[in-house]
C-alpha atoms as a PDB file:
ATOM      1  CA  UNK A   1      -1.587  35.486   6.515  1.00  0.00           C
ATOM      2  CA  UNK A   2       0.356  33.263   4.191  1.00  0.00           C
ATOM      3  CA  UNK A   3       0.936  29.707   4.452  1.00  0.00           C
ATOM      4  CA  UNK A   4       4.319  28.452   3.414  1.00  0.00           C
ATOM      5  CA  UNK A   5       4.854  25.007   3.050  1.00  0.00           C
ATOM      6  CA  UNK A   6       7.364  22.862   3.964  1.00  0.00           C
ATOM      7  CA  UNK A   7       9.343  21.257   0.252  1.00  0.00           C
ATOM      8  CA  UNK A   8      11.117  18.089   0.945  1.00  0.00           C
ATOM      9  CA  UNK A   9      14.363  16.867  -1.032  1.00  0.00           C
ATOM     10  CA  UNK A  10      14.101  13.132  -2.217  1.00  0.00           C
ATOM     11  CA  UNK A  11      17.301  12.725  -0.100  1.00  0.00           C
ATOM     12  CA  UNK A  12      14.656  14.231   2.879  1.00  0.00           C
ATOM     13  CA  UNK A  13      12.081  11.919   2.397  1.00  0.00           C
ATOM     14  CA  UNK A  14      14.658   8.640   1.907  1.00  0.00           C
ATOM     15  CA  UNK A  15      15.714   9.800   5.355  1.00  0.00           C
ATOM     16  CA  UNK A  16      12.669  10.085   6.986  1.00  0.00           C
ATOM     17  CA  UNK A  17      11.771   6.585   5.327  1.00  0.00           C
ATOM     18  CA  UNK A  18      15.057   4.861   6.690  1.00  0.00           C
ATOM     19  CA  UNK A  19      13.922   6.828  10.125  1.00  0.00           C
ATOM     20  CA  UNK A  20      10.427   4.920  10.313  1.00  0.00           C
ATOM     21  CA  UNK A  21       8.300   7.869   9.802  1.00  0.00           C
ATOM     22  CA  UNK A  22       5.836   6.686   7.591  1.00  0.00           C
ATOM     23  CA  UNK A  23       5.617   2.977   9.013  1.00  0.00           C
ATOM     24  CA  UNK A  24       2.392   2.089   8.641  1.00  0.00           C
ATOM     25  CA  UNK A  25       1.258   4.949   5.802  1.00  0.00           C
ATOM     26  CA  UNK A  26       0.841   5.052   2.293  1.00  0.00           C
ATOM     27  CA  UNK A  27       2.680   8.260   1.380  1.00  0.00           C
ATOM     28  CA  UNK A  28       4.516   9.168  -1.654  1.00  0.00           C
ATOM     29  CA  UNK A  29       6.710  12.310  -3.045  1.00  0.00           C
ATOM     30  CA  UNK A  30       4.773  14.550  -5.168  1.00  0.00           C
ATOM     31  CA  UNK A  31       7.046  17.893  -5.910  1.00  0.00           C
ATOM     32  CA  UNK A  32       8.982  17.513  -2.829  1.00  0.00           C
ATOM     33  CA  UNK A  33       5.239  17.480  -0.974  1.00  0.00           C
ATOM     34  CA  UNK A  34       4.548  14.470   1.256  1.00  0.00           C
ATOM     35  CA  UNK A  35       1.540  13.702   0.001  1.00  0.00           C
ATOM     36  CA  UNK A  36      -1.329  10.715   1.445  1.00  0.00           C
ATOM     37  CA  UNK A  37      -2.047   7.801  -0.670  1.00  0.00           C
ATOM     38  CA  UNK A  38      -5.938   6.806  -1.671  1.00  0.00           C
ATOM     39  CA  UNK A  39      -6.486   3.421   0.173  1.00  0.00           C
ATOM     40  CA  UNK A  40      -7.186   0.794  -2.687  1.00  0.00           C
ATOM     41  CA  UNK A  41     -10.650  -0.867  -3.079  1.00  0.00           C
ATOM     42  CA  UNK A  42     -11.503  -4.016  -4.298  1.00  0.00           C
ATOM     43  CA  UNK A  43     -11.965  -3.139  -7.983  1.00  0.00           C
ATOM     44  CA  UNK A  44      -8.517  -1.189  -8.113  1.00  0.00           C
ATOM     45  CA  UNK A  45      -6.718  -4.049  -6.694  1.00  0.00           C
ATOM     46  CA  UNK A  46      -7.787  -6.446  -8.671  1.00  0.00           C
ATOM     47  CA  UNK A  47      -7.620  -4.851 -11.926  1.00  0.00           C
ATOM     48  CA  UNK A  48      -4.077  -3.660 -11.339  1.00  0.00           C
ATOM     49  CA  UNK A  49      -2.711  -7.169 -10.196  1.00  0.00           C
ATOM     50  CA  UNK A  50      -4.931  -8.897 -12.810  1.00  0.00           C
ATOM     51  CA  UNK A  51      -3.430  -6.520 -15.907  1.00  0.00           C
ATOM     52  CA  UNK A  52       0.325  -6.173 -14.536  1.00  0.00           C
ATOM     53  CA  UNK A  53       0.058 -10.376 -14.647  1.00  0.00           C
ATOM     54  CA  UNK A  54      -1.557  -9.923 -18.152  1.00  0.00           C
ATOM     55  CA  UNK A  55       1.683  -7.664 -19.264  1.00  0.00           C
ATOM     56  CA  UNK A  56       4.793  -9.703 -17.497  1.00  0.00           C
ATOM     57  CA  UNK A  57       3.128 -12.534 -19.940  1.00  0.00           C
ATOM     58  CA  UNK A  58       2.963 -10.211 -22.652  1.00  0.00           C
ATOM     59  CA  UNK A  59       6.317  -8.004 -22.265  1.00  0.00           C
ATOM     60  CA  UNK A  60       8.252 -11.436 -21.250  1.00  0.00           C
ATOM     61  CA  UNK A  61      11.738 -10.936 -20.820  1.00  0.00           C
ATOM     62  CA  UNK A  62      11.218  -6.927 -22.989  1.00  0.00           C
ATOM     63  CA  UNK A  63      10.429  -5.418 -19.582  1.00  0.00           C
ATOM     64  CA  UNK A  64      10.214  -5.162 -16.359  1.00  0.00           C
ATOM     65  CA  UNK A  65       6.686  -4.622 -14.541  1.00  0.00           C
ATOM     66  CA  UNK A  66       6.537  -2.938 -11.218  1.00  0.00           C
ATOM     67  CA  UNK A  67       3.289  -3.141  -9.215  1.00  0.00           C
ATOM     68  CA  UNK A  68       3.383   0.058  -6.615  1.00  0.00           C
ATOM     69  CA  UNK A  69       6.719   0.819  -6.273  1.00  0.00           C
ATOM     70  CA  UNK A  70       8.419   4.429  -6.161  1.00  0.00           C
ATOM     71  CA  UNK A  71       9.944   5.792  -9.522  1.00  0.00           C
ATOM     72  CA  UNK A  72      12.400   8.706  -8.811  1.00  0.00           C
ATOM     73  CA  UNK A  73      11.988  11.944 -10.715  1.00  0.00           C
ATOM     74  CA  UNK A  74      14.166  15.043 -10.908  1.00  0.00           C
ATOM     75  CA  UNK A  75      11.275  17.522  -9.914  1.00  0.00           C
ATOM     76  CA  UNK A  76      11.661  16.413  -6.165  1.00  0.00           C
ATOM     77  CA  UNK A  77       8.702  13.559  -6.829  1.00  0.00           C
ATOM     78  CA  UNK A  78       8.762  10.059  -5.755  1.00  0.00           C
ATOM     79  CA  UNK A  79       5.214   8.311  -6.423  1.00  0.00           C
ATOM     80  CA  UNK A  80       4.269   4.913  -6.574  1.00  0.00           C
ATOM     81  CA  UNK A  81       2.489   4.209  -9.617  1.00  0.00           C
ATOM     82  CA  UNK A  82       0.318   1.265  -9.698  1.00  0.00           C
ATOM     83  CA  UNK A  83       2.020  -0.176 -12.809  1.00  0.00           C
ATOM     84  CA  UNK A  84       5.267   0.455 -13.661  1.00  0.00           C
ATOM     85  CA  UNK A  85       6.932  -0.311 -17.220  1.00  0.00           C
ATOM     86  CA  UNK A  86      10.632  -0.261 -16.725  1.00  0.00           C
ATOM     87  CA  UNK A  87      13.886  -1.101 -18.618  1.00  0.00           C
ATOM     88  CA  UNK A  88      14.885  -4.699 -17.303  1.00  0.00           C
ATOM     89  CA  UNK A  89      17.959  -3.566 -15.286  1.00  0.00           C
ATOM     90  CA  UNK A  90      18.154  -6.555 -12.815  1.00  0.00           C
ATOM     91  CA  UNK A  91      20.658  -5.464  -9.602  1.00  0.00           C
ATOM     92  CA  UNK A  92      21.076  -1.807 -10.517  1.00  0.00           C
ATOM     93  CA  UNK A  93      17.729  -1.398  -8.722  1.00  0.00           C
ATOM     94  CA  UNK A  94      19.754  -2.316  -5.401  1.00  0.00           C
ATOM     95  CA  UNK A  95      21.289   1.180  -6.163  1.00  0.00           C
ATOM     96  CA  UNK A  96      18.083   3.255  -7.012  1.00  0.00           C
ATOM     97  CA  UNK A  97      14.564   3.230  -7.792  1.00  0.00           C
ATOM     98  CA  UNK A  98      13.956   3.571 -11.631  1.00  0.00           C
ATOM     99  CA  UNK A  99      14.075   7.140 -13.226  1.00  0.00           C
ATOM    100  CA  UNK A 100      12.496   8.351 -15.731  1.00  0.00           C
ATOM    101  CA  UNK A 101      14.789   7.435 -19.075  1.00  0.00           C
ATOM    102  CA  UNK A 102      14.382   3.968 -17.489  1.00  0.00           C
ATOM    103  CA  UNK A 103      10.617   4.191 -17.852  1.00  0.00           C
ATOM    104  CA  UNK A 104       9.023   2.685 -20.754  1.00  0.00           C
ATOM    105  CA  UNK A 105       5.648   3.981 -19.270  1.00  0.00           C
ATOM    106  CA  UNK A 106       3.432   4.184 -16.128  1.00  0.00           C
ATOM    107  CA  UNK A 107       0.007   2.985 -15.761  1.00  0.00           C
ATOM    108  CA  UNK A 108      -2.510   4.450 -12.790  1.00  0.00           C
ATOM    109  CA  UNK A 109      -6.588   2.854 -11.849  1.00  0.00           C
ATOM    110  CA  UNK A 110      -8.227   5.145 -10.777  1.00  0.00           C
ATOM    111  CA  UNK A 111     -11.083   5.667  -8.360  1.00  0.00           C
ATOM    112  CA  UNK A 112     -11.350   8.511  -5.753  1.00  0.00           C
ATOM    113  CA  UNK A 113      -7.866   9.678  -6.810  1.00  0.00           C
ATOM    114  CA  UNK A 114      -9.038  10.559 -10.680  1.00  0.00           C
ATOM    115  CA  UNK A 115      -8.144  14.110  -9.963  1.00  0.00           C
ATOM    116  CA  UNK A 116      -4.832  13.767  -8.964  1.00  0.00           C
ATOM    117  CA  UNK A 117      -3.964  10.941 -11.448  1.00  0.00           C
ATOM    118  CA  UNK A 118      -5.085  13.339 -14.621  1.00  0.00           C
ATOM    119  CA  UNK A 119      -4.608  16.759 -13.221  1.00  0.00           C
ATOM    120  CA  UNK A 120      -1.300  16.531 -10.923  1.00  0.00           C
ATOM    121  CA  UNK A 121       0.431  13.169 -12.195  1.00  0.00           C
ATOM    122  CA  UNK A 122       0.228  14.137 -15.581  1.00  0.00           C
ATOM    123  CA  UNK A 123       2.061  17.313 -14.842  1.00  0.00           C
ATOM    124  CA  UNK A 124       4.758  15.717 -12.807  1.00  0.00           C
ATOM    125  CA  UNK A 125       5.552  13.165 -15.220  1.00  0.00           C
ATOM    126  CA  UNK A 126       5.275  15.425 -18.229  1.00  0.00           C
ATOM    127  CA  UNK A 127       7.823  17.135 -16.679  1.00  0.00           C
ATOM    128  CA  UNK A 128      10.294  15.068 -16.413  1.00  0.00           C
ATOM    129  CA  UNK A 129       9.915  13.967 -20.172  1.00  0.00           C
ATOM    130  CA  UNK A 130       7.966  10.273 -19.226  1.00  0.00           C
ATOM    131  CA  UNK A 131       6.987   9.686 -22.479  1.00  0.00           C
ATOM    132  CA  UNK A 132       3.397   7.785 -21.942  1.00  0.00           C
ATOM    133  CA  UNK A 133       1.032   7.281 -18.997  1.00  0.00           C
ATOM    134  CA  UNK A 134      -2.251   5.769 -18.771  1.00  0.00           C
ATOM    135  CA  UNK A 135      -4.441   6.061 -16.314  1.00  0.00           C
ATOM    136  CA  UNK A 136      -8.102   4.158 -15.854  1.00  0.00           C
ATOM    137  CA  UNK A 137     -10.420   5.538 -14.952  1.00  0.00           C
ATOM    138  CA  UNK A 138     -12.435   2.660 -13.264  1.00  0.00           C
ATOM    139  CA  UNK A 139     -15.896   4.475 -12.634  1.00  0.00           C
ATOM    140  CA  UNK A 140     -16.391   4.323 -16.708  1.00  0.00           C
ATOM    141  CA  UNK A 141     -14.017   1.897 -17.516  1.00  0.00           C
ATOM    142  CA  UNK A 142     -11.946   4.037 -20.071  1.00  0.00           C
ATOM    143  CA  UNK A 143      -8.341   3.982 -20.852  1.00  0.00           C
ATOM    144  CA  UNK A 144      -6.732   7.370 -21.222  1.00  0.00           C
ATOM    145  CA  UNK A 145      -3.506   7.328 -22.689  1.00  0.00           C
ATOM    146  CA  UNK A 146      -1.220  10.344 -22.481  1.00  0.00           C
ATOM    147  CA  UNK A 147       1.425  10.858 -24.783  1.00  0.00           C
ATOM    148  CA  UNK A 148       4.108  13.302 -26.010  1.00  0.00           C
ATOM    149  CA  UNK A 149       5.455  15.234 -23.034  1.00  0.00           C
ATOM    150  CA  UNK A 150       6.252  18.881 -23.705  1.00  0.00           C
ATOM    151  CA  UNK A 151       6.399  21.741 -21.527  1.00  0.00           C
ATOM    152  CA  UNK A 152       5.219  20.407 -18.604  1.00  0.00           C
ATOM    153  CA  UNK A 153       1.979  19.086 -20.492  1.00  0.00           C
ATOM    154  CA  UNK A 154       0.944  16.039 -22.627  1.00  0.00           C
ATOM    155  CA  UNK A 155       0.491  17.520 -25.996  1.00  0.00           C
ATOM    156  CA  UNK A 156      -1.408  14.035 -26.605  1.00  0.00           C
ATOM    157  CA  UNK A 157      -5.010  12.953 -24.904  1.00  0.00           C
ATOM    158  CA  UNK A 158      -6.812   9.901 -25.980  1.00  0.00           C
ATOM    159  CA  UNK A 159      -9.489   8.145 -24.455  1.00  0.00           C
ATOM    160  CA  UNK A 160     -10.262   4.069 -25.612  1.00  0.00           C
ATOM    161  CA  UNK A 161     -12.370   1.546 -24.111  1.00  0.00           C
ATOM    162  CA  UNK A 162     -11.953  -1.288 -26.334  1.00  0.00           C
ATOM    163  CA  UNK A 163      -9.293  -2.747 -29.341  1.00  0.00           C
ATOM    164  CA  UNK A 164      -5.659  -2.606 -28.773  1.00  0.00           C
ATOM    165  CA  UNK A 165      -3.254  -0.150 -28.179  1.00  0.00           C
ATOM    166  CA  UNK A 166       0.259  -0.189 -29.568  1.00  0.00           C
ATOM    167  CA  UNK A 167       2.808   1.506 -26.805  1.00  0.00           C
ATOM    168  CA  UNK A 168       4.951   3.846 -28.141  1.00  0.00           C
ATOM    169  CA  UNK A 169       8.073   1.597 -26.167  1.00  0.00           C
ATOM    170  CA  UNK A 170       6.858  -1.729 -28.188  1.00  0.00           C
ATOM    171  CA  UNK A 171       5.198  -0.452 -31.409  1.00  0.00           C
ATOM    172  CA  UNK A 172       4.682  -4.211 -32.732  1.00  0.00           C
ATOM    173  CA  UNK A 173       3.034  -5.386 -29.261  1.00  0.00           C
ATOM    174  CA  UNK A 174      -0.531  -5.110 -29.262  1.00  0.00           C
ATOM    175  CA  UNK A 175      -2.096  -4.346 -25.607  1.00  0.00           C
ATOM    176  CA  UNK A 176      -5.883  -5.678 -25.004  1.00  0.00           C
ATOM    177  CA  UNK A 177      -7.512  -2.539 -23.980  1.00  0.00           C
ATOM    178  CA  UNK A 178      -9.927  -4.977 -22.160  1.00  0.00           C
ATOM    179  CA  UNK A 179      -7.067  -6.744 -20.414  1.00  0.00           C
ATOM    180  CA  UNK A 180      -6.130  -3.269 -18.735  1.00  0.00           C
ATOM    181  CA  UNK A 181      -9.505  -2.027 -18.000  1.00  0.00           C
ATOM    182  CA  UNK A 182     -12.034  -4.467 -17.153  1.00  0.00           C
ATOM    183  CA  UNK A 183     -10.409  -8.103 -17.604  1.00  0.00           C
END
C-alpha cells in the first residue's frame, strides 16, 4: 500500500490559520507539509532572545531582526526561524511575511530539532536562493554557517565556535561568534 500525503498551498495553510486550526500549536509550512514545531527549552530560549538583542544593537537601523516569525518561500514553505535578518521594510509587512530576496539571512538553535535544522531547512532555503543560514547547534556550542545556495544545496559548510564572523549582507560588521552561541 502507498501512502500519499496530503501537500498544502501557503494560501491553504493562511486559511486554516485565519480558521483557528492551529490555536494553541506550534506548526509551521515545510514544502507545503504541516509540520510540528520542537517545544523550546530553557537554553534555546535564552540564547535566541539574548543574541537577536545582541544583533538589533549591532545591525541598528541596517536591519530588521525577527524572533520566530514565518518567512514565506516559493517552494510551498512557511517556517518560523528563530532569528530572522530582514530588509527594514516597516508597513509592507502588513501585506506579507518577508520572502526570501528580503532576507539578509536566517539563524536557527538547535537542540532536539538538529536534524531538521541541517538536513531539511538547509534544503528548503537553499532552494529558494537564501543566501546564508546559521544554525547552532547548542549541544556543542558550534556555529555552522551555510553559504552559497545552488541547486537545492549549500555549496558552502563551515563550522566556528569562537572569533567573528563577517555576514555576507554586512561584510564590514563583525558578529561575536560568542554572542550567538553561548553569550
Amino acid at each position: 500500500m502507498t501512502v500519499t500525503l496530503a501537500k498544502w498551498t501557503i494560501e491553504e495553510y493562511h486559511q486554516m490559520i485565519e480558521a483557528g486550526i492551529f490555536d494553541n500549536r506550534r506548526v509551521e509550512l515545510l514544502k507545503g507539509e504541516i509540520v510540528e514545531m520542537s517545544p523550546e527549552g530553557e537554553p534555546h530560549a535564552y540564547f535566541s532572545s539574548e543574541a537577536a538583542v545582541y544583533l538589533i544593537r549591532l545591525l541598528a537601523d541596517k536591519a530588521m531582526i525577527r524572533q520566530e516569525k514565518p518567512i514565506t518561500l516559493p517552494n510551498n514553505s512557511e517556517p518560523e526561524p528563530d532569528i530572522s535578518i530582514v530588509k527594514p521594510l516597516g508597513r509592507e509587512y502588513l501585506e506579507h511575511h518577508p520572502y526570501p530576496e528580503n532576507v539578509f539571512w536566517l539563524i536557527e538553535y538547535s537542540n532536539s530539532s538538529l536534524e531538521k535544522d541541517l538536513e531539511t531547512k538547509t534544503k528548503i532555503y537553499a532552494e529558494v536562493g537564501i543566501a546564508e543560514y546559521w544554525v547552532v547547534n547548542l549541544k556543542k556550542r558550534q556555529l555552522i554557517v551555510f553559504r552559497e545556495p545552488s541547486d537545492g544545496e549549500y555549496a558552502s559548510k563551515t563550522t566556528i565556535t569562537e572569533g567573528t564572523i563577517c555576514p555576507l549582507a554586512f561584510p564590514d560588521i563583525a558578529v561575536s561568534v560568542d554572542m550567538i552561541v553561548s553569550n
